[in-house]
PDB file of N, CA and C in Angstrom:
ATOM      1  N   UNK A   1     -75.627  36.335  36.005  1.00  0.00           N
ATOM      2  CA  UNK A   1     -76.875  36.970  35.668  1.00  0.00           C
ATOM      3  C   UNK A   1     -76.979  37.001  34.151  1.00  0.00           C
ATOM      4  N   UNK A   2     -78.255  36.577  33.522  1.00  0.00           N
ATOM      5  CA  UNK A   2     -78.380  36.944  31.989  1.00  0.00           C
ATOM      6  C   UNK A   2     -79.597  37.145  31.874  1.00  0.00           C
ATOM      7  N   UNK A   3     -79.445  37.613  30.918  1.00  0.00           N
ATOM      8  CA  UNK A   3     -80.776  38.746  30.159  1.00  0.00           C
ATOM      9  C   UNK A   3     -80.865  38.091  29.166  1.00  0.00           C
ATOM     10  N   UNK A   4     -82.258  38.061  28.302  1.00  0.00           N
ATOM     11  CA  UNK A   4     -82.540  37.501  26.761  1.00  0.00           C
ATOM     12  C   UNK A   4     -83.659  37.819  26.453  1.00  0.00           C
ATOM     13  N   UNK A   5     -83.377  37.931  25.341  1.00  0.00           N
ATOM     14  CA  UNK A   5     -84.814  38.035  24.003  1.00  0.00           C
ATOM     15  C   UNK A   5     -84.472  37.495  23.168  1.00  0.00           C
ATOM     16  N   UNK A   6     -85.618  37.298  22.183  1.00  0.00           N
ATOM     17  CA  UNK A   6     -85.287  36.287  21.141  1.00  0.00           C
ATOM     18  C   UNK A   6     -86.731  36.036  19.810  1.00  0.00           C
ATOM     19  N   UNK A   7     -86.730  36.078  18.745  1.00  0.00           N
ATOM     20  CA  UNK A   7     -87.413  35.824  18.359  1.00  0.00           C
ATOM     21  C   UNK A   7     -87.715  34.630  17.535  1.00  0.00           C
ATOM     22  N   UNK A   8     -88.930  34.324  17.214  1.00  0.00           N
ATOM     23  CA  UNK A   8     -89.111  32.596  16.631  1.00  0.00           C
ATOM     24  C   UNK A   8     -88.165  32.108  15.658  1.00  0.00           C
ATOM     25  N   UNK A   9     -87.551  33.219  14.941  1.00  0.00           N
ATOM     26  CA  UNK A   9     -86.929  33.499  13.665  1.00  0.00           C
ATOM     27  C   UNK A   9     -85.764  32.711  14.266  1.00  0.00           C
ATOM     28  N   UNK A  10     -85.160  32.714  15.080  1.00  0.00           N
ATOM     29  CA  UNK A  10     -83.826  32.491  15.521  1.00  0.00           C
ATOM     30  C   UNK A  10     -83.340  33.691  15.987  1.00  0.00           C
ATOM     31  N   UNK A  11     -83.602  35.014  15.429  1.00  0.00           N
ATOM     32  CA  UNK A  11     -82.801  36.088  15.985  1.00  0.00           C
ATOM     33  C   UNK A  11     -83.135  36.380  17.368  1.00  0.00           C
ATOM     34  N   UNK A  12     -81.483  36.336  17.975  1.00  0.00           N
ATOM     35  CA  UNK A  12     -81.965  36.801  19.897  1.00  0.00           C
ATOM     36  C   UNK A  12     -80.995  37.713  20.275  1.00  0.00           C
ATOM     37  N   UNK A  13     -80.464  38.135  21.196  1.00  0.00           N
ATOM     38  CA  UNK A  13     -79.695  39.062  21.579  1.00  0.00           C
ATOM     39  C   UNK A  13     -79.577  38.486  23.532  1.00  0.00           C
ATOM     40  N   UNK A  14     -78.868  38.304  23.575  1.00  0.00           N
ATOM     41  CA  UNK A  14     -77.896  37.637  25.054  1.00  0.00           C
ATOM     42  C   UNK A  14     -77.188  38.544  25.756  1.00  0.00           C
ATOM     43  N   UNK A  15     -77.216  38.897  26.770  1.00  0.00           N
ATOM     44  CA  UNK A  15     -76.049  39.263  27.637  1.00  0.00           C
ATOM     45  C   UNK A  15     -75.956  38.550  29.255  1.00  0.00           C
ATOM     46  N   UNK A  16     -75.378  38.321  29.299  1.00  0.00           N
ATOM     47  CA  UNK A  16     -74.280  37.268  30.322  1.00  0.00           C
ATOM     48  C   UNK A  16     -73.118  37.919  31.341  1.00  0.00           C
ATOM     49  N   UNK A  17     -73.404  37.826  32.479  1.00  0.00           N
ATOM     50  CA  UNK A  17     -71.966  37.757  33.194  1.00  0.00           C
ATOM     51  C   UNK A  17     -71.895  37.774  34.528  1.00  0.00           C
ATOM     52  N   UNK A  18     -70.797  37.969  35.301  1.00  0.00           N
ATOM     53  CA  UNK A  18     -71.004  38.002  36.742  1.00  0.00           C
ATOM     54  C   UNK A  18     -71.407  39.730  36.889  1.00  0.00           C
ATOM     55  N   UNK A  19     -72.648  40.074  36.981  1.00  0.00           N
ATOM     56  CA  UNK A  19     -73.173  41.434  37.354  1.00  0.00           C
ATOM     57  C   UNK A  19     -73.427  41.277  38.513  1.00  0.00           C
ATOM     58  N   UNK A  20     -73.147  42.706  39.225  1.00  0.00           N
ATOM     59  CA  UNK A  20     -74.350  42.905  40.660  1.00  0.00           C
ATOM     60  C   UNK A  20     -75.634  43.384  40.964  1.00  0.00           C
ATOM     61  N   UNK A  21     -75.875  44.581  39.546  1.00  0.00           N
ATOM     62  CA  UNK A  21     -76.882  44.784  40.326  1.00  0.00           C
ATOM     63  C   UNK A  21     -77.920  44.649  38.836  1.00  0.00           C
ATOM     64  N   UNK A  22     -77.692  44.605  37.174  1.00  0.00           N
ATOM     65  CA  UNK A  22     -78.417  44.342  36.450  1.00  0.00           C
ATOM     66  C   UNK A  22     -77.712  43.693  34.829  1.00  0.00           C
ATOM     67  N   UNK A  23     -78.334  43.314  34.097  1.00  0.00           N
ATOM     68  CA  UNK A  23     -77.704  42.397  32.634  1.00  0.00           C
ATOM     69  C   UNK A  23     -78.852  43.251  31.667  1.00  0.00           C
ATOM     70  N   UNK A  24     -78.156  43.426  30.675  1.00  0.00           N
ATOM     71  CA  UNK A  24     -78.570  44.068  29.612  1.00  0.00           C
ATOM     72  C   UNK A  24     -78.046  45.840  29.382  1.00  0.00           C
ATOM     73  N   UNK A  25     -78.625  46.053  28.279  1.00  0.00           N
ATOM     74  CA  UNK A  25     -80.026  46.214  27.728  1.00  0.00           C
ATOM     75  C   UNK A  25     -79.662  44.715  26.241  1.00  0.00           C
ATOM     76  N   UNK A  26     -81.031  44.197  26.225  1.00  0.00           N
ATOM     77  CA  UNK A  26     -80.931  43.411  25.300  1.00  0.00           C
ATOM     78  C   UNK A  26     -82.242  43.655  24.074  1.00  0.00           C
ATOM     79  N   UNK A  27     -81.856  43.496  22.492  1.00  0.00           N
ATOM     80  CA  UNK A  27     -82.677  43.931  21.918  1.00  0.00           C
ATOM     81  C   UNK A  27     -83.054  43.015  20.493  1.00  0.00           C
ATOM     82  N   UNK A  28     -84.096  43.468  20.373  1.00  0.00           N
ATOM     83  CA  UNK A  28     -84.826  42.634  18.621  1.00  0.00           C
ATOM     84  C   UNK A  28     -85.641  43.681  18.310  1.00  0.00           C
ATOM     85  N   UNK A  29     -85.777  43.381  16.853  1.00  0.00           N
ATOM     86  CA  UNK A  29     -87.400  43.921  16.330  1.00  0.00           C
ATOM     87  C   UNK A  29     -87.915  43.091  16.379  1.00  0.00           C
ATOM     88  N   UNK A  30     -89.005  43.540  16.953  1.00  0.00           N
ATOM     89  CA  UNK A  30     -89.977  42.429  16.970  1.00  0.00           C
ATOM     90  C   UNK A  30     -91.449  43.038  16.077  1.00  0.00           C
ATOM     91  N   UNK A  31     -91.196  43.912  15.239  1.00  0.00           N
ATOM     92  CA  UNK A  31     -92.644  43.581  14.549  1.00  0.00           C
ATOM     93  C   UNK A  31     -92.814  42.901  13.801  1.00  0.00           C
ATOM     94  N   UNK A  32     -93.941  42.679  13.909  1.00  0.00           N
ATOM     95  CA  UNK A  32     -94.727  41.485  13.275  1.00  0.00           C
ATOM     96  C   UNK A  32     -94.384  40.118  13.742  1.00  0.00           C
ATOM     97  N   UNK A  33     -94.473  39.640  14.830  1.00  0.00           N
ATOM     98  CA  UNK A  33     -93.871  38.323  15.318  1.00  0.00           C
ATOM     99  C   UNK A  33     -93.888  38.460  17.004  1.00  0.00           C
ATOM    100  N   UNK A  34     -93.804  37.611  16.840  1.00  0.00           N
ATOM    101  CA  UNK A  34     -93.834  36.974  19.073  1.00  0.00           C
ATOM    102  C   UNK A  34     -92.567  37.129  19.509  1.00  0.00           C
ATOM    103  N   UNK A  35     -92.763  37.488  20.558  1.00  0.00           N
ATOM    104  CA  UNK A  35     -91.232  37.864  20.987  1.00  0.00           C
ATOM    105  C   UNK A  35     -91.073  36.747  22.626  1.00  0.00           C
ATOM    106  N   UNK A  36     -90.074  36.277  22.665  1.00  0.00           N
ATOM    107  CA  UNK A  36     -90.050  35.681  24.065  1.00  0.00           C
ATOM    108  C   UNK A  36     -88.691  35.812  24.863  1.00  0.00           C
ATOM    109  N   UNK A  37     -88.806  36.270  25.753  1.00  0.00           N
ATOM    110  CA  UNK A  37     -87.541  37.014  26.995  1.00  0.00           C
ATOM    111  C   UNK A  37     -87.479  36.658  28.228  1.00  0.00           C
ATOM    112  N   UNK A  38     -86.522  36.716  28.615  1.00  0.00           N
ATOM    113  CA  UNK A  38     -85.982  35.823  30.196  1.00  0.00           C
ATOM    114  C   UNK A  38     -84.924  35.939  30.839  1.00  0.00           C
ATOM    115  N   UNK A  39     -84.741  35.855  32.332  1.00  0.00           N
ATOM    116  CA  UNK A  39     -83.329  36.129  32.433  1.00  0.00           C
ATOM    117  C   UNK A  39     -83.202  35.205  33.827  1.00  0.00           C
ATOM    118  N   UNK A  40     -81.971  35.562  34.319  1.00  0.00           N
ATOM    119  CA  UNK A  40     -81.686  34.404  35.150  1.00  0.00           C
ATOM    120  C   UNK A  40     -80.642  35.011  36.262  1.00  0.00           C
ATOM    121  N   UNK A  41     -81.272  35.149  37.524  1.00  0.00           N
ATOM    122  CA  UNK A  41     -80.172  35.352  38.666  1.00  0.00           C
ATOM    123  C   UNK A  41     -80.293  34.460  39.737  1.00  0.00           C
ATOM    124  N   UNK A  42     -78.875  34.152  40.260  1.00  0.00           N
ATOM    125  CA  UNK A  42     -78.741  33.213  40.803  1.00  0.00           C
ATOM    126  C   UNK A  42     -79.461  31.796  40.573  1.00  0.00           C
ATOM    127  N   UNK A  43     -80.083  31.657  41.208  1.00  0.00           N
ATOM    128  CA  UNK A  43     -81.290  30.051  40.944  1.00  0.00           C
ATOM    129  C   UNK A  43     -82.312  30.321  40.228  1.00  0.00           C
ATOM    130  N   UNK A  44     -82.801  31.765  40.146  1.00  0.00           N
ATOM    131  CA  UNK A  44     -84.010  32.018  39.818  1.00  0.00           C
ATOM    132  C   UNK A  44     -83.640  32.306  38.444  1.00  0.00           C
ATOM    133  N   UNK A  45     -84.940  31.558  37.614  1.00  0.00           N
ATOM    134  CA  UNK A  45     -85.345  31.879  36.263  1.00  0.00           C
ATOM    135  C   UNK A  45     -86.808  32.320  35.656  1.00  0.00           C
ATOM    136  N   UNK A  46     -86.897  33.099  34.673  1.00  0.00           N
ATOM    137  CA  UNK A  46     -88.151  33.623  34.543  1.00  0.00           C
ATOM    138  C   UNK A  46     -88.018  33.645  33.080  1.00  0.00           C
ATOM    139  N   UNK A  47     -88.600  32.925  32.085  1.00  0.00           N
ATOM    140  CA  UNK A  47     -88.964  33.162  30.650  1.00  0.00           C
ATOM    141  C   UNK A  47     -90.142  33.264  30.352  1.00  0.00           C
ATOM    142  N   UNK A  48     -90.929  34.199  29.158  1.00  0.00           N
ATOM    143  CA  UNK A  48     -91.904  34.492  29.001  1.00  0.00           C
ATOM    144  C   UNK A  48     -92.080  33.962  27.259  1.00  0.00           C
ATOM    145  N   UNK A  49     -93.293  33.335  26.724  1.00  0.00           N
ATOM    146  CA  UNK A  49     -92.234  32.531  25.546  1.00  0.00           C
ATOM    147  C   UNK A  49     -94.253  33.600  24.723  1.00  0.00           C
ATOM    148  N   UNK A  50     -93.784  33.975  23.403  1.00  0.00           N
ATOM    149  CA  UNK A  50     -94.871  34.585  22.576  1.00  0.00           C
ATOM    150  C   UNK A  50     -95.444  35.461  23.108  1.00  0.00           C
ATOM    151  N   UNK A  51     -94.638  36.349  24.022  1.00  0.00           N
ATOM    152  CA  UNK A  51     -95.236  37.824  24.501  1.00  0.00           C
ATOM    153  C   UNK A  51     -95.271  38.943  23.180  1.00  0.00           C
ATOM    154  N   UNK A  52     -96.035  39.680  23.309  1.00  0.00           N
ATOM    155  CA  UNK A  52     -96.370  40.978  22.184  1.00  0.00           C
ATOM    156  C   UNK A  52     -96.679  40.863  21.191  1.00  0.00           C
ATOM    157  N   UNK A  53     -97.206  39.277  20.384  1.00  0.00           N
ATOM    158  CA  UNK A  53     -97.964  38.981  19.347  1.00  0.00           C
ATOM    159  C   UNK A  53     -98.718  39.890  18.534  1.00  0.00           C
ATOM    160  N   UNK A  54     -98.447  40.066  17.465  1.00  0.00           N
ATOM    161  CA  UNK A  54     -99.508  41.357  17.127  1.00  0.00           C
ATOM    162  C   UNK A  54     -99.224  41.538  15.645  1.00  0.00           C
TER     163      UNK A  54
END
């Protein structure tokens, strides 16, 4: 299971491992800039790429 955020900058914050029931907490500042986050269990993946623009 992993958790992520990340910003355009390069700065991201990761956590990774064999979990059961959740991964994280994972974190950035994100003001002023797009933020994009995702995570991954089993097969399933979900990234969201320039969420909270502002």
């Amino acid at each position: 299971m992993t958790a992520w955020i990340g910003r355009d900058n390069g700065v991201q914050d990761v956590d990774s491992g064999r979990y059961t029931l959740y991964a994280g907490p994972v974190h950035v500042d994100g003001r002023g800039t797009c933020v994009d986050w995702g995570g991954v269990i089993h097969d399933r993946e979900v990234s969201r790429w320039n969420s909270h623009c502002g």
